[in-house]
N, C-alpha and C. Protein backbone atom coordinates (compact mmCIF):
# COMPACT_ATOMS: atom_id res chain seq x y z
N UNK A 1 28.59 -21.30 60.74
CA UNK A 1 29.46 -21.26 59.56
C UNK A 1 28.61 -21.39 58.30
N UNK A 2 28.98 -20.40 57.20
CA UNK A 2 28.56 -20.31 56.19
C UNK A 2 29.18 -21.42 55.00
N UNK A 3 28.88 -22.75 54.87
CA UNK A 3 29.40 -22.90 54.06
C UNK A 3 29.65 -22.94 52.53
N UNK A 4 28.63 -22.47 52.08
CA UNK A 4 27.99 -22.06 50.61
C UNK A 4 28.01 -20.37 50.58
N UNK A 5 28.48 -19.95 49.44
CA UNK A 5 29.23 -18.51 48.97
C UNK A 5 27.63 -18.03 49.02
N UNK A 6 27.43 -16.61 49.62
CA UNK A 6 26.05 -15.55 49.29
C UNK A 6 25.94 -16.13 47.72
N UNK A 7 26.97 -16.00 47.58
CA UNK A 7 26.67 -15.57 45.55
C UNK A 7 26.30 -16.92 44.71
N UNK A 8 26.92 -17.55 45.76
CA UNK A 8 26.44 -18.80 44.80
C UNK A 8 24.47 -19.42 45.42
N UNK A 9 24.06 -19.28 46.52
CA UNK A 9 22.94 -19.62 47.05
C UNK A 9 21.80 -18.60 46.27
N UNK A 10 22.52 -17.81 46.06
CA UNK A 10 21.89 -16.05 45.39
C UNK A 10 21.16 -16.72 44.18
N UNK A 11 22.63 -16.93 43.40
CA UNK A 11 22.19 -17.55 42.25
C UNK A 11 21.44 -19.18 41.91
N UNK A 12 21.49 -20.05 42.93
CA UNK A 12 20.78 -21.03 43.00
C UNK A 12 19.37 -20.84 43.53
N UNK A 13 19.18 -20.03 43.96
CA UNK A 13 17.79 -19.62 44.60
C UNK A 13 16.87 -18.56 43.37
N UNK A 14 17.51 -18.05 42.22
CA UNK A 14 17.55 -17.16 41.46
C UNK A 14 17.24 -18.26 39.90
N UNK A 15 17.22 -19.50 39.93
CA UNK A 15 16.95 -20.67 39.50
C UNK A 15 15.95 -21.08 39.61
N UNK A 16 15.42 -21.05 40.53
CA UNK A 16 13.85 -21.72 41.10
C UNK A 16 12.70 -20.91 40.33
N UNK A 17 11.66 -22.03 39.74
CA UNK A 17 10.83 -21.41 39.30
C UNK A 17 9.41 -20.11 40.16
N UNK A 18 8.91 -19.50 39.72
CA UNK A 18 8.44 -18.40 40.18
C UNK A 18 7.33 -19.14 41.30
N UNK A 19 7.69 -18.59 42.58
CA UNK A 19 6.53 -19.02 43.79
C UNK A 19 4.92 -19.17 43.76
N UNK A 20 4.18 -19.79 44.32
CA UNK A 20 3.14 -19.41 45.10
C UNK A 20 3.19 -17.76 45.77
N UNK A 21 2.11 -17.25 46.03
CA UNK A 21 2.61 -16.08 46.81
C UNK A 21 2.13 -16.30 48.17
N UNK A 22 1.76 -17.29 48.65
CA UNK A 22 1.90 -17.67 50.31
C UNK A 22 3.07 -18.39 50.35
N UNK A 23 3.99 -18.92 49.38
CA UNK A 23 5.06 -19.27 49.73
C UNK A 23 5.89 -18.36 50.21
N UNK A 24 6.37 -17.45 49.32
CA UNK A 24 6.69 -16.02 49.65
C UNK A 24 6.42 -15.32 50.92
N UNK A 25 5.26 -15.68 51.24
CA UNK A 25 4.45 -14.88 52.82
C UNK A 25 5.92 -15.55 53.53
N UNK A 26 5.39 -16.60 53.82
CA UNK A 26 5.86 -17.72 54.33
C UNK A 26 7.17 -17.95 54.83
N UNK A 27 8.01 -17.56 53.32
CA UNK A 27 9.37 -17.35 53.57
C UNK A 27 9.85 -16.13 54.09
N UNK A 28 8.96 -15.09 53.84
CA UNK A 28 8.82 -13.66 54.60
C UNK A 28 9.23 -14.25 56.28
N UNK A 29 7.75 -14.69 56.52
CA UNK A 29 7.74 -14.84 57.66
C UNK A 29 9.06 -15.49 58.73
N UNK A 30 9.20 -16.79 58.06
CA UNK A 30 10.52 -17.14 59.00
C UNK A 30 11.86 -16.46 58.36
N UNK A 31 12.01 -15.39 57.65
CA UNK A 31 13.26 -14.43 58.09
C UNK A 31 13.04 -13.89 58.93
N UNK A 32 11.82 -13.01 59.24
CA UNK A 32 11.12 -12.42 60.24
C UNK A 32 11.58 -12.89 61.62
N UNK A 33 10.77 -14.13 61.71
CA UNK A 33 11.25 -14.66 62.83
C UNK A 33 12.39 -15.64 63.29
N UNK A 34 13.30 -15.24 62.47
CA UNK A 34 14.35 -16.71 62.43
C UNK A 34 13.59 -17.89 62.58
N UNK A 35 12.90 -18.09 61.57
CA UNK A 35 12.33 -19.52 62.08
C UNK A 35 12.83 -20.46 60.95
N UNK A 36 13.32 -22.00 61.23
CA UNK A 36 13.83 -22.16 60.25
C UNK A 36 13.51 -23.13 59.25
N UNK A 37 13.46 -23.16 57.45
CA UNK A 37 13.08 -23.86 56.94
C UNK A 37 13.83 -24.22 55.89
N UNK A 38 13.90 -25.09 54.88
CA UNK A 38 14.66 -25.68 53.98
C UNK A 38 14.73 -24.48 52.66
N UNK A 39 13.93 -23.52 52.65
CA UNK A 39 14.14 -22.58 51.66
C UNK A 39 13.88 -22.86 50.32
N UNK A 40 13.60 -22.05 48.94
CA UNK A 40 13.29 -22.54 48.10
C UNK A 40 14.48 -23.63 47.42
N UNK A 41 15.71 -22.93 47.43
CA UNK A 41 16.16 -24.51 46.33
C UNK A 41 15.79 -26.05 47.11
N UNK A 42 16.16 -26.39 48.29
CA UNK A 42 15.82 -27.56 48.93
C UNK A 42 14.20 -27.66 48.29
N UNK A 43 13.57 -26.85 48.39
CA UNK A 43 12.04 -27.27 48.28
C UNK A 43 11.90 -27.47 47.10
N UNK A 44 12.20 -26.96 46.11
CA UNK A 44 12.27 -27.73 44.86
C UNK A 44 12.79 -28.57 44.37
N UNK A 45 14.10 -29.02 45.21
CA UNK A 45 14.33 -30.66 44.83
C UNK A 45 13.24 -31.34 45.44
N UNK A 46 12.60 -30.87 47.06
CA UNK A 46 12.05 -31.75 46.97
C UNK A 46 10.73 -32.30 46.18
N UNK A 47 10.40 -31.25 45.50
CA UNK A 47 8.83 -31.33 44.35
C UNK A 47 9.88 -32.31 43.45
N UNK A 48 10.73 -32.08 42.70
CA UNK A 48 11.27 -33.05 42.10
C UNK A 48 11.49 -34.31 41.82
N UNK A 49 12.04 -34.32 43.29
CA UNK A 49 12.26 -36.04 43.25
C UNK A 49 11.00 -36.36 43.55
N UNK A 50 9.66 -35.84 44.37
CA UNK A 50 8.83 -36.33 44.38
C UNK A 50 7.94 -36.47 43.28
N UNK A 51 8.50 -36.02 42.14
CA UNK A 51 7.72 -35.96 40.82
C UNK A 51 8.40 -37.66 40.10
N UNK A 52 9.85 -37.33 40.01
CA UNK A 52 10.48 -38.28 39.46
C UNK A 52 10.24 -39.65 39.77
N UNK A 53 9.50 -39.80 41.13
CA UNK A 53 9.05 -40.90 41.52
C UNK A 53 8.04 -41.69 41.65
N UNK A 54 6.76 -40.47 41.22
CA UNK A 54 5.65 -40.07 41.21
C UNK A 54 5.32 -40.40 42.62
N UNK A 55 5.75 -39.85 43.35
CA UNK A 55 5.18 -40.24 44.99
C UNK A 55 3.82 -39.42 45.42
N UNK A 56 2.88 -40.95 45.70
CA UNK A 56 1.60 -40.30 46.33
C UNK A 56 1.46 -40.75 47.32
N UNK A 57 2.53 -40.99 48.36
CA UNK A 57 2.54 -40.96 50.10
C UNK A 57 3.59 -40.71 50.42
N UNK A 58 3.41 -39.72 51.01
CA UNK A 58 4.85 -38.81 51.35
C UNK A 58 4.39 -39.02 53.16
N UNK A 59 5.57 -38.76 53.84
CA UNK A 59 5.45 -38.82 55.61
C UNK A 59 6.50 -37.76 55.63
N UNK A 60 6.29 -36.73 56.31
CA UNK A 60 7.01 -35.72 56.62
C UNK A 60 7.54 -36.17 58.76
N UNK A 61 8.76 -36.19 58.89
CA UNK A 61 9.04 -35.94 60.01
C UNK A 61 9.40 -34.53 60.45
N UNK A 62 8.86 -33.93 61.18
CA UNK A 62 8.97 -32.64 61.02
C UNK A 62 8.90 -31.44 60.31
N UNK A 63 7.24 -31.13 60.49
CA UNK A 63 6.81 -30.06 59.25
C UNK A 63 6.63 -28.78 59.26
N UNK A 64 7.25 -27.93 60.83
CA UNK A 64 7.29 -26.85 60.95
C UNK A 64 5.60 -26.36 60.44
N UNK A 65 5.58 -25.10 59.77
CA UNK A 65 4.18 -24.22 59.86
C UNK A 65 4.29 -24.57 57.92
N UNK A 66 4.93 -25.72 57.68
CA UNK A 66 4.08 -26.58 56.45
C UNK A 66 4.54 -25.95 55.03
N UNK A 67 6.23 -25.45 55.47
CA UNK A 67 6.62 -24.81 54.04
C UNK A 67 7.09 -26.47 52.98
N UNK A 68 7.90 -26.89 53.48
CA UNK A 68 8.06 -28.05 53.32
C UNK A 68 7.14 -29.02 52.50
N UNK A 69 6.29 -29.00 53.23
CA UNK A 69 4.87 -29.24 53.05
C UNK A 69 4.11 -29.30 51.52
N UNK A 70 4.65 -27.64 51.67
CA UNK A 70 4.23 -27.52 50.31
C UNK A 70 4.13 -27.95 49.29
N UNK A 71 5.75 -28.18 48.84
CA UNK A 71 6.29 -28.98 48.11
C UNK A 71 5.83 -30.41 47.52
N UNK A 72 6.02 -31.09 48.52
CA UNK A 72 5.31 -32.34 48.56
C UNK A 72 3.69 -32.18 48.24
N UNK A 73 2.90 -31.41 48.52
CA UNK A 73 1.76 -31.29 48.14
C UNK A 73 1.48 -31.19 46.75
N UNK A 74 2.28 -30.19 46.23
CA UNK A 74 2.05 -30.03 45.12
C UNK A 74 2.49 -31.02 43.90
N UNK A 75 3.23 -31.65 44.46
CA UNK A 75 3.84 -32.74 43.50
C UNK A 75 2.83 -34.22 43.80
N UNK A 76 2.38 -34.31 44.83
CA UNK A 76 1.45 -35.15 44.75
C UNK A 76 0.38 -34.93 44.32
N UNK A 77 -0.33 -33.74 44.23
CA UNK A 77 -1.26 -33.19 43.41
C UNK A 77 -1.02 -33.61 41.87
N UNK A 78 0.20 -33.42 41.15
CA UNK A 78 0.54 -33.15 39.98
C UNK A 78 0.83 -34.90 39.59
N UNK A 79 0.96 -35.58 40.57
CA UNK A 79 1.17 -37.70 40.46
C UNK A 79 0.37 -37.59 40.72
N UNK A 80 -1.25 -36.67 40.95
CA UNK A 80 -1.82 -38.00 40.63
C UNK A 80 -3.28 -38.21 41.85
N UNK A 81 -2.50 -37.09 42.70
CA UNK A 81 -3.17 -37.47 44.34
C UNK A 81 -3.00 -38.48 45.32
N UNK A 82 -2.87 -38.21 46.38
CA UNK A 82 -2.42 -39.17 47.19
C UNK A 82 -2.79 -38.55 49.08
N UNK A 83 -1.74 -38.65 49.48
CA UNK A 83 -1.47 -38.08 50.85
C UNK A 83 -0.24 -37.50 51.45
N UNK A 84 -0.15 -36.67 51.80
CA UNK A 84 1.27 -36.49 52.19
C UNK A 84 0.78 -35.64 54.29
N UNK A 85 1.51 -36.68 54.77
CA UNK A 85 1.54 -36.13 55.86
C UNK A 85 2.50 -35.21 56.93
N UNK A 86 1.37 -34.39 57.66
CA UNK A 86 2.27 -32.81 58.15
C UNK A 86 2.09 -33.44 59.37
N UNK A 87 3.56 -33.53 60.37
CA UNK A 87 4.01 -33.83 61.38
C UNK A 87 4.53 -32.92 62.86
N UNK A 88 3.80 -32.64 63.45
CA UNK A 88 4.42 -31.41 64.44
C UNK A 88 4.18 -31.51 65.91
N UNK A 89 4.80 -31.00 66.92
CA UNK A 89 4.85 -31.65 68.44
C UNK A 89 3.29 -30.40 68.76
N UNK A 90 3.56 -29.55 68.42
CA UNK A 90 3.11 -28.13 68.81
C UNK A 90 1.89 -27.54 67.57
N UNK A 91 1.00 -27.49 68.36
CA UNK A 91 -0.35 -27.02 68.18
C UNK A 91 -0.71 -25.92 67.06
N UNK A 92 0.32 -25.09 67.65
CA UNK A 92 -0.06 -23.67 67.11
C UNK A 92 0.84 -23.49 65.64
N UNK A 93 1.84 -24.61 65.62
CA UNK A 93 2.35 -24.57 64.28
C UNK A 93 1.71 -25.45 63.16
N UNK A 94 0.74 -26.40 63.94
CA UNK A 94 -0.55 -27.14 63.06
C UNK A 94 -0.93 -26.52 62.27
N UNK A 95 -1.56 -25.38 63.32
CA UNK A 95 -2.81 -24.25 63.08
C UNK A 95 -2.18 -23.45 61.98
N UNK A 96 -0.98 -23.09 61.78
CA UNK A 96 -0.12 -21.87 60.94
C UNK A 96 -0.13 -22.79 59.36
N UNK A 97 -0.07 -24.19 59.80
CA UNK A 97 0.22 -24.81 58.50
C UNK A 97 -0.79 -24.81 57.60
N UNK A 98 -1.95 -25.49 58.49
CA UNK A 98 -3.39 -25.53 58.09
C UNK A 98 -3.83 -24.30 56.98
N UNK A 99 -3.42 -23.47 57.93
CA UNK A 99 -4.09 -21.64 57.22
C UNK A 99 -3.13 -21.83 56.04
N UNK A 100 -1.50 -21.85 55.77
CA UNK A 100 -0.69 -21.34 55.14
C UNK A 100 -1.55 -22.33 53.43
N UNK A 101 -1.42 -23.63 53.90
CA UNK A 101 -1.39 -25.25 52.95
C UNK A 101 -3.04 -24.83 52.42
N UNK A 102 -3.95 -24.45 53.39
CA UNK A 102 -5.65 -23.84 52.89
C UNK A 102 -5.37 -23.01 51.48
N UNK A 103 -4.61 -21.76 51.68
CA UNK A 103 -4.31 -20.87 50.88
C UNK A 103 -3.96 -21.31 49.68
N UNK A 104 -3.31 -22.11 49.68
CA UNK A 104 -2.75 -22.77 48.13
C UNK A 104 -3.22 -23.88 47.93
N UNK A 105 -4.71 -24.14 48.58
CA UNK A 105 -5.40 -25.41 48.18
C UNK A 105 -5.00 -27.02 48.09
N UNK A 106 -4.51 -26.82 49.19
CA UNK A 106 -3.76 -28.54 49.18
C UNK A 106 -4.18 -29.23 50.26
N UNK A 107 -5.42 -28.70 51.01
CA UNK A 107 -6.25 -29.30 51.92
C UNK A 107 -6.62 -30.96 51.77
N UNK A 108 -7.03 -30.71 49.78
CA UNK A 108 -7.48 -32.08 49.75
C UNK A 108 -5.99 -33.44 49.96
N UNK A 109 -4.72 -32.55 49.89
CA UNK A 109 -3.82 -34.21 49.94
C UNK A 109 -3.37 -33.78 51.48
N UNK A 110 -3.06 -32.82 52.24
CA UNK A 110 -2.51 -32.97 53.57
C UNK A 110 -3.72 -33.50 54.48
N UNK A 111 -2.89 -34.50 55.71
CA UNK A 111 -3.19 -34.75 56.91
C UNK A 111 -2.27 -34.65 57.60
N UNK A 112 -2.69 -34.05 59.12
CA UNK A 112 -2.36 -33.30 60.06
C UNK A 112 -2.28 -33.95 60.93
N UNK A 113 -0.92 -34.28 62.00
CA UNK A 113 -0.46 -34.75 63.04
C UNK A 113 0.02 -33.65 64.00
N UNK A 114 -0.79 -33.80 65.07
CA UNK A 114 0.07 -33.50 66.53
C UNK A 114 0.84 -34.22 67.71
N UNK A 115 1.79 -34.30 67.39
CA UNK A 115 2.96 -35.30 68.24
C UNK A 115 4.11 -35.63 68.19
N UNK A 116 4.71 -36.70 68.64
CA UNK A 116 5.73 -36.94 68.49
C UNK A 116 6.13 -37.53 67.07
N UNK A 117 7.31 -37.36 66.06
CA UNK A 117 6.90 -37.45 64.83
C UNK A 117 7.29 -38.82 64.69
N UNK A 118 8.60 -39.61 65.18
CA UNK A 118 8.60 -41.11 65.12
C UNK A 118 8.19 -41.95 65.36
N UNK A 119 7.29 -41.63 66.54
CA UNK A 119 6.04 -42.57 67.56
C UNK A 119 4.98 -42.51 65.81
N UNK A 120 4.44 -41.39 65.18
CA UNK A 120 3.48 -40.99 64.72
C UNK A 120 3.67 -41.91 63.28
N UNK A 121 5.16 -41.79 62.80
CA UNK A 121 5.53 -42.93 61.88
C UNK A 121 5.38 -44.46 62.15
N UNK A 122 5.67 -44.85 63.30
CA UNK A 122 5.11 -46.28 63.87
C UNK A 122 3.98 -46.67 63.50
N UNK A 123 3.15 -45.44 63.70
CA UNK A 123 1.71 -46.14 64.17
C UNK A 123 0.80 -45.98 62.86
N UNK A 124 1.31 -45.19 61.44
CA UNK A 124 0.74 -44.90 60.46
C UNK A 124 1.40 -46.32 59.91
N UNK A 125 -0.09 -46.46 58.57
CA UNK A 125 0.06 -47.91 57.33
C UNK A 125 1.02 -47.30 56.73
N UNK A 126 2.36 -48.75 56.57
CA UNK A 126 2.86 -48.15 55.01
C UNK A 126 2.39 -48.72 53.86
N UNK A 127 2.99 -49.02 53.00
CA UNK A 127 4.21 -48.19 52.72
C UNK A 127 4.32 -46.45 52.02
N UNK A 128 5.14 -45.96 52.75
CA UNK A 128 5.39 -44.44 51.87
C UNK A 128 6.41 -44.57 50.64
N UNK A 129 6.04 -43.58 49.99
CA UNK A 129 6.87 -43.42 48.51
C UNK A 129 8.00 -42.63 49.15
N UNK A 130 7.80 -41.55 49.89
CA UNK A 130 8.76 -40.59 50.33
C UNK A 130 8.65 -40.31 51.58
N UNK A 131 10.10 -40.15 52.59
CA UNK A 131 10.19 -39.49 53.99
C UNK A 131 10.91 -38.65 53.45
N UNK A 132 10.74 -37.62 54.50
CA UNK A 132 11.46 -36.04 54.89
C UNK A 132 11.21 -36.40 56.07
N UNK A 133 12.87 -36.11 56.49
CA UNK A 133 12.91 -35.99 58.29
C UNK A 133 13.91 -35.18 58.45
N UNK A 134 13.59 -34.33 59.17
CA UNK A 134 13.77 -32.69 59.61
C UNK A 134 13.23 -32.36 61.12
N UNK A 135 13.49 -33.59 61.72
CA UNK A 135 13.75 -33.57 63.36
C UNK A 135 14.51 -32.67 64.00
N UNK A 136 14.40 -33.25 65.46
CA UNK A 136 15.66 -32.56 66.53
C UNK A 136 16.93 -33.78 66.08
N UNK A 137 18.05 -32.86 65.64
CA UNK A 137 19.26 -33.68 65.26
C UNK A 137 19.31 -34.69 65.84
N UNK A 138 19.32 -34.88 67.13
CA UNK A 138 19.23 -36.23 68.27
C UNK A 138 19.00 -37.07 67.72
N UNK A 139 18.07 -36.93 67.23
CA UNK A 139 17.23 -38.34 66.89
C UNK A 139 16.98 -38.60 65.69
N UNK A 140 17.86 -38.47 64.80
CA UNK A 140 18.05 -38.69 63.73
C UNK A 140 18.39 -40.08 63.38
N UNK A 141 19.28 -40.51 64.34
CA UNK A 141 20.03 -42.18 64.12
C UNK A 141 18.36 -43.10 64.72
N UNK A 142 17.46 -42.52 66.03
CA UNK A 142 16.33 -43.42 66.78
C UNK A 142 15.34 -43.71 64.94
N UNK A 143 15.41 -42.63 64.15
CA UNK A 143 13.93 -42.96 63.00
C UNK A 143 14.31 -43.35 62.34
N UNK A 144 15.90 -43.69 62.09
CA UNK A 144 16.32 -44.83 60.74
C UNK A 144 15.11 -46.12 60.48
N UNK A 145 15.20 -47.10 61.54
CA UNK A 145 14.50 -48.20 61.80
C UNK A 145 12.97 -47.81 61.16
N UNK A 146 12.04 -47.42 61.72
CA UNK A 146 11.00 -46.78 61.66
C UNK A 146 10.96 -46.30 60.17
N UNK A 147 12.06 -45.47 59.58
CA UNK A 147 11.73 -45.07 58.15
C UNK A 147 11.94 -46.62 57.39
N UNK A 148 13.06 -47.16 58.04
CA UNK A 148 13.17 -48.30 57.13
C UNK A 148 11.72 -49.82 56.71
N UNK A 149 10.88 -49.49 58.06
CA UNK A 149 10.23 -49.97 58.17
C UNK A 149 8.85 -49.40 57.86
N UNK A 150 8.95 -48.28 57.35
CA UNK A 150 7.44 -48.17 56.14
C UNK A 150 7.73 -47.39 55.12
N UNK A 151 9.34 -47.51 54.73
CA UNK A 151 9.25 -46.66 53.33
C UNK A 151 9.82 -48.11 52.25
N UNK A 152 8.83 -47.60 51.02
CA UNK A 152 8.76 -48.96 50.44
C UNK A 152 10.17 -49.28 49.40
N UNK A 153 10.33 -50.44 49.04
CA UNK A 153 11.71 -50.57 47.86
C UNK A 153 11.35 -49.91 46.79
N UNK A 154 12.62 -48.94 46.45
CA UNK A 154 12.54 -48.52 45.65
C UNK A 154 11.97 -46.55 46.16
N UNK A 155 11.91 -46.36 47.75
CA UNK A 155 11.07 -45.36 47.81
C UNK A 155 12.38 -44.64 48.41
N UNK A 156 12.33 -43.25 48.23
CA UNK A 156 13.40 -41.85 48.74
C UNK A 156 13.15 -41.25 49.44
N UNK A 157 14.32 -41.40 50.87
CA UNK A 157 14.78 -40.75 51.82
C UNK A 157 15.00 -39.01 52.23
N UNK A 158 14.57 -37.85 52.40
CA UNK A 158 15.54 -36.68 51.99
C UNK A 158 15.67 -36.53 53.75
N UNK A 159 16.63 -35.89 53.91
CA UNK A 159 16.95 -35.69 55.27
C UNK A 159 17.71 -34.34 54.88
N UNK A 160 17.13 -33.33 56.05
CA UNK A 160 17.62 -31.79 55.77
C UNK A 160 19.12 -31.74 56.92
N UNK A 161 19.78 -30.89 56.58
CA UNK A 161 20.70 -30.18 58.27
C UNK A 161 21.91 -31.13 57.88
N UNK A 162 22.43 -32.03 57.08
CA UNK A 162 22.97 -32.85 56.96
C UNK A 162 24.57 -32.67 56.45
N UNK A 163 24.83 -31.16 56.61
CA UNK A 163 26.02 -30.66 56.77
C UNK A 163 25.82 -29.79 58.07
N UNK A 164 25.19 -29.38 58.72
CA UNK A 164 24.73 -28.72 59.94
C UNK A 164 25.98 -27.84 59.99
N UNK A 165 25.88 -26.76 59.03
CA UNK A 165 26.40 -25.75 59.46
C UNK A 165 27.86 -25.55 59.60
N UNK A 166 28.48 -27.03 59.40
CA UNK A 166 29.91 -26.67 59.87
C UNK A 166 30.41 -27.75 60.48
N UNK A 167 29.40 -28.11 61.63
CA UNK A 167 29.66 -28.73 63.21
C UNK A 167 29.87 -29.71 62.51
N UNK A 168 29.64 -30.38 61.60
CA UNK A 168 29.74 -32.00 61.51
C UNK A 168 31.21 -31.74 61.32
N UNK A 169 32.34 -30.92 60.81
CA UNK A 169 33.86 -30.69 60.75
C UNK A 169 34.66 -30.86 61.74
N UNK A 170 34.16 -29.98 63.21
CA UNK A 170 34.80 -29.61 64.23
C UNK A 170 34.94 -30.65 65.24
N UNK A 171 35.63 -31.89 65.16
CA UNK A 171 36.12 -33.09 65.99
C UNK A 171 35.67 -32.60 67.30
N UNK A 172 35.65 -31.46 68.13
CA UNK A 172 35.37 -30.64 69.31
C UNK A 172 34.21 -31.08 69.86
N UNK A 173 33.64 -30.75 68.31
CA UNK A 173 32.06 -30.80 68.83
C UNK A 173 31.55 -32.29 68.97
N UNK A 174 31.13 -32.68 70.17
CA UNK A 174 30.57 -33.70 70.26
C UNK A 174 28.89 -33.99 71.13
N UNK A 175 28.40 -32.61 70.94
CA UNK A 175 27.08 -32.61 71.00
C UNK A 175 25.81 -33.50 70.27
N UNK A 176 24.56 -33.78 71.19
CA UNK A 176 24.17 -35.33 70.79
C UNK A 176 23.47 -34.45 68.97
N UNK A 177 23.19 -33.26 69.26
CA UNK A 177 22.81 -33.30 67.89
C UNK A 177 23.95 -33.12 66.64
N UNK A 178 24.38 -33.06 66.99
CA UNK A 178 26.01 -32.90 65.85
C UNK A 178 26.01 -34.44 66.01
N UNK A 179 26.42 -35.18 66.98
CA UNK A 179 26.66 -36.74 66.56
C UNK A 179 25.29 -37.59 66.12
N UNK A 180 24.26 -36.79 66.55
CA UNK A 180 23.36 -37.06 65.52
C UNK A 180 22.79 -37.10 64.15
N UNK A 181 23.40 -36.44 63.70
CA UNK A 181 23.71 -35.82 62.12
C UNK A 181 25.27 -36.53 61.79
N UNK A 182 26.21 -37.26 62.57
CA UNK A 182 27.47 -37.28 61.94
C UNK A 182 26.83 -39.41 61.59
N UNK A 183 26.23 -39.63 63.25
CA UNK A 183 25.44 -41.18 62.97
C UNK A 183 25.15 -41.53 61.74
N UNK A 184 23.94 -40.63 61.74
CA UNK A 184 22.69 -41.05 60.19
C UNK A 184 23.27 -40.60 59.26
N UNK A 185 24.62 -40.17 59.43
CA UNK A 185 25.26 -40.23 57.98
C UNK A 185 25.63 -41.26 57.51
N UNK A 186 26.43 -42.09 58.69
CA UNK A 186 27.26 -43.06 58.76
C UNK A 186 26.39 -44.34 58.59
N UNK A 187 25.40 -44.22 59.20
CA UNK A 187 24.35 -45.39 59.17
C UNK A 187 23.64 -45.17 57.99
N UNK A 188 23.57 -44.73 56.84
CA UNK A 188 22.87 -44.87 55.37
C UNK A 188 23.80 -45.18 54.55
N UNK A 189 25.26 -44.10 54.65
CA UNK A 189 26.32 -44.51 53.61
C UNK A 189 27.08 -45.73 53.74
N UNK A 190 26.59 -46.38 55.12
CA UNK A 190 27.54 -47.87 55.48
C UNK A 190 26.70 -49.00 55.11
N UNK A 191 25.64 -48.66 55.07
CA UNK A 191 24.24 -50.01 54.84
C UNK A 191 24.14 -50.42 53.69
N UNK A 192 23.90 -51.43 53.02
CA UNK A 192 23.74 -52.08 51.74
C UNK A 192 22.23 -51.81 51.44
N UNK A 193 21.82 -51.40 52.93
CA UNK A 193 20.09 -51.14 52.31
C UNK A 193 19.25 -49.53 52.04
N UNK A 194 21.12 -49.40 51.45
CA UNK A 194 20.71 -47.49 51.08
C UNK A 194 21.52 -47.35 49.87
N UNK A 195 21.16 -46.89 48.89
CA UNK A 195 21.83 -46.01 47.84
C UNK A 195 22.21 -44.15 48.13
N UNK A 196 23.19 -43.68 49.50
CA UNK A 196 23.10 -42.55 49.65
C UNK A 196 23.79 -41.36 48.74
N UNK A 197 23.57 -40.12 49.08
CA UNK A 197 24.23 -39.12 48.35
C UNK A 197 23.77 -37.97 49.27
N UNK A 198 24.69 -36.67 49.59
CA UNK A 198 24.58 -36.00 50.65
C UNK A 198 25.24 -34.49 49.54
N UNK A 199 23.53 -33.99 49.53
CA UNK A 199 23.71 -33.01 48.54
C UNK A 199 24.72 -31.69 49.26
N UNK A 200 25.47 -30.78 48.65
CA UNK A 200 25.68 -29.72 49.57
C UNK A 200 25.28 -28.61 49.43
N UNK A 201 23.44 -28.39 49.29
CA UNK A 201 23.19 -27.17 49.14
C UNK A 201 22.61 -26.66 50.51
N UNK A 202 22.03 -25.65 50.62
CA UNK A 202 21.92 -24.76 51.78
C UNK A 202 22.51 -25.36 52.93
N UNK A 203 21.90 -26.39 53.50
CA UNK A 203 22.55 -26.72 55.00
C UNK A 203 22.93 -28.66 54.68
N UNK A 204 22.73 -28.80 53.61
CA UNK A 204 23.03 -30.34 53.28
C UNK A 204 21.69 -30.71 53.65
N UNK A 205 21.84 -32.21 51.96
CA UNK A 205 20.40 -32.72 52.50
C UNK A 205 21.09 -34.01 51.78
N UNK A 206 20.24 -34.95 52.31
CA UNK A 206 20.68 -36.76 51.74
C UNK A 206 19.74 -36.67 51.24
N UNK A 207 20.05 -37.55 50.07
CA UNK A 207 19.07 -38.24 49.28
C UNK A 207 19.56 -39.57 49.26
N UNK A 208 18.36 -40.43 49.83
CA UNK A 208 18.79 -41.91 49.73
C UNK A 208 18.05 -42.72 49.07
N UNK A 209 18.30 -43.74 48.69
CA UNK A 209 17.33 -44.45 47.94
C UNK A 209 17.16 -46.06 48.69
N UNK A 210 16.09 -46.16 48.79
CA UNK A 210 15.61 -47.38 49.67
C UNK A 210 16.06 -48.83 48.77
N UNK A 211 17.10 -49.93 49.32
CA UNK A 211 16.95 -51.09 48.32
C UNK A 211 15.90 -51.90 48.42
């Protein structure tokens, strides 16, 4: 389910300031392959808020081939320098990120994880200024704890998929990743130790704010 008008995403995407041109590759690429990523308006909130906050440790849960990535790179570049880390189970989407993130010179703030991405949050120092978690829906409610426990006061949450398409509507659906996405809704907007808001652009994204 589509829930945002062509015309209106048209024109919100038609907003965004002018790309990188490996971003562009990039976004080429996963139309190409249905592969899927937060797209430019999401990616420019997320340079945003990561500006607004000046965040120079970002933890990415799930970084795909590092469009995402980007974002955060460049805004930590622009605060200042820091780190922002690229998170992935699979090898060969390391390798895609590496090449893509090389290209637009952001070698010097990314580091590169192969694994599991909440185990990988455990075991890294905090505190982070910023998470992005863009997991398998499942396990969306298991990295609350874990984010809560190295993102610092005062530091922002974004979580992508967070209208998922529809499914979070259809009472029917009670698949673990739909009730995974309906949880970590419920578990940020019910907690006293979140300031949430659940944007509705492309596929929904939270923005929370750590107390």
């Amino acid at each position: 389910m589509n829930l945002i008008a062509g015309s209106v995403s048209a024109y919100l995407e038609s907003l965004v300031p002018a790309r990188h041109p490996e971003l562009l590759a990039m976004e080429a690429d996963a139309r190409k392959q249905n592969f899927p990523i937060i797209g430019p308006v999401v990616g420019y909130l997320c340079y945003q808020v990561a500006r607004m906050i000046g965040a120079r440790r970002v933890f990415e849960l799930g970084s795909g081939f590092g469009y995402s990535t980007a974002f955060f790179a460049r805004a930590v570049e622009e605060n200042g320098g820091g780190v922002v880390h690229h998170v992935v189970w699979d090898e060969t989407l390391s390798t895609r990120a590496r090449r893509h993130l090389g290209a637009m010179g952001h070698d010097g703030v990314v580091t590169y994880h192969v694994g599991e991405a909440i185990e990988t949050l455990r075991n890294e120092s905090g505190p982070f200024d910023l998470v992005f978690n863009d997991i398998d829906k499942h396990a969306y409610p298991e990295s609350l704890p874990a984010i809560e426990d190295k993102l610092r006061q005062g530091g922002v949450l974004i979580v992508d998929n967070m209208l998922w398409s529809g499914r979070i509507l259809d009472k029917r659906d009670t698949t673990a990743d739909t009730e995974g996405v309906r949880t970590l809704t419920r578990m940020l907007t019910t907690s006293e130790r979140w300031i949430t808001s659940v944007i509705p652009i492309r596929d929904g994204v939270v923005i929370a704010v750590r107390h």
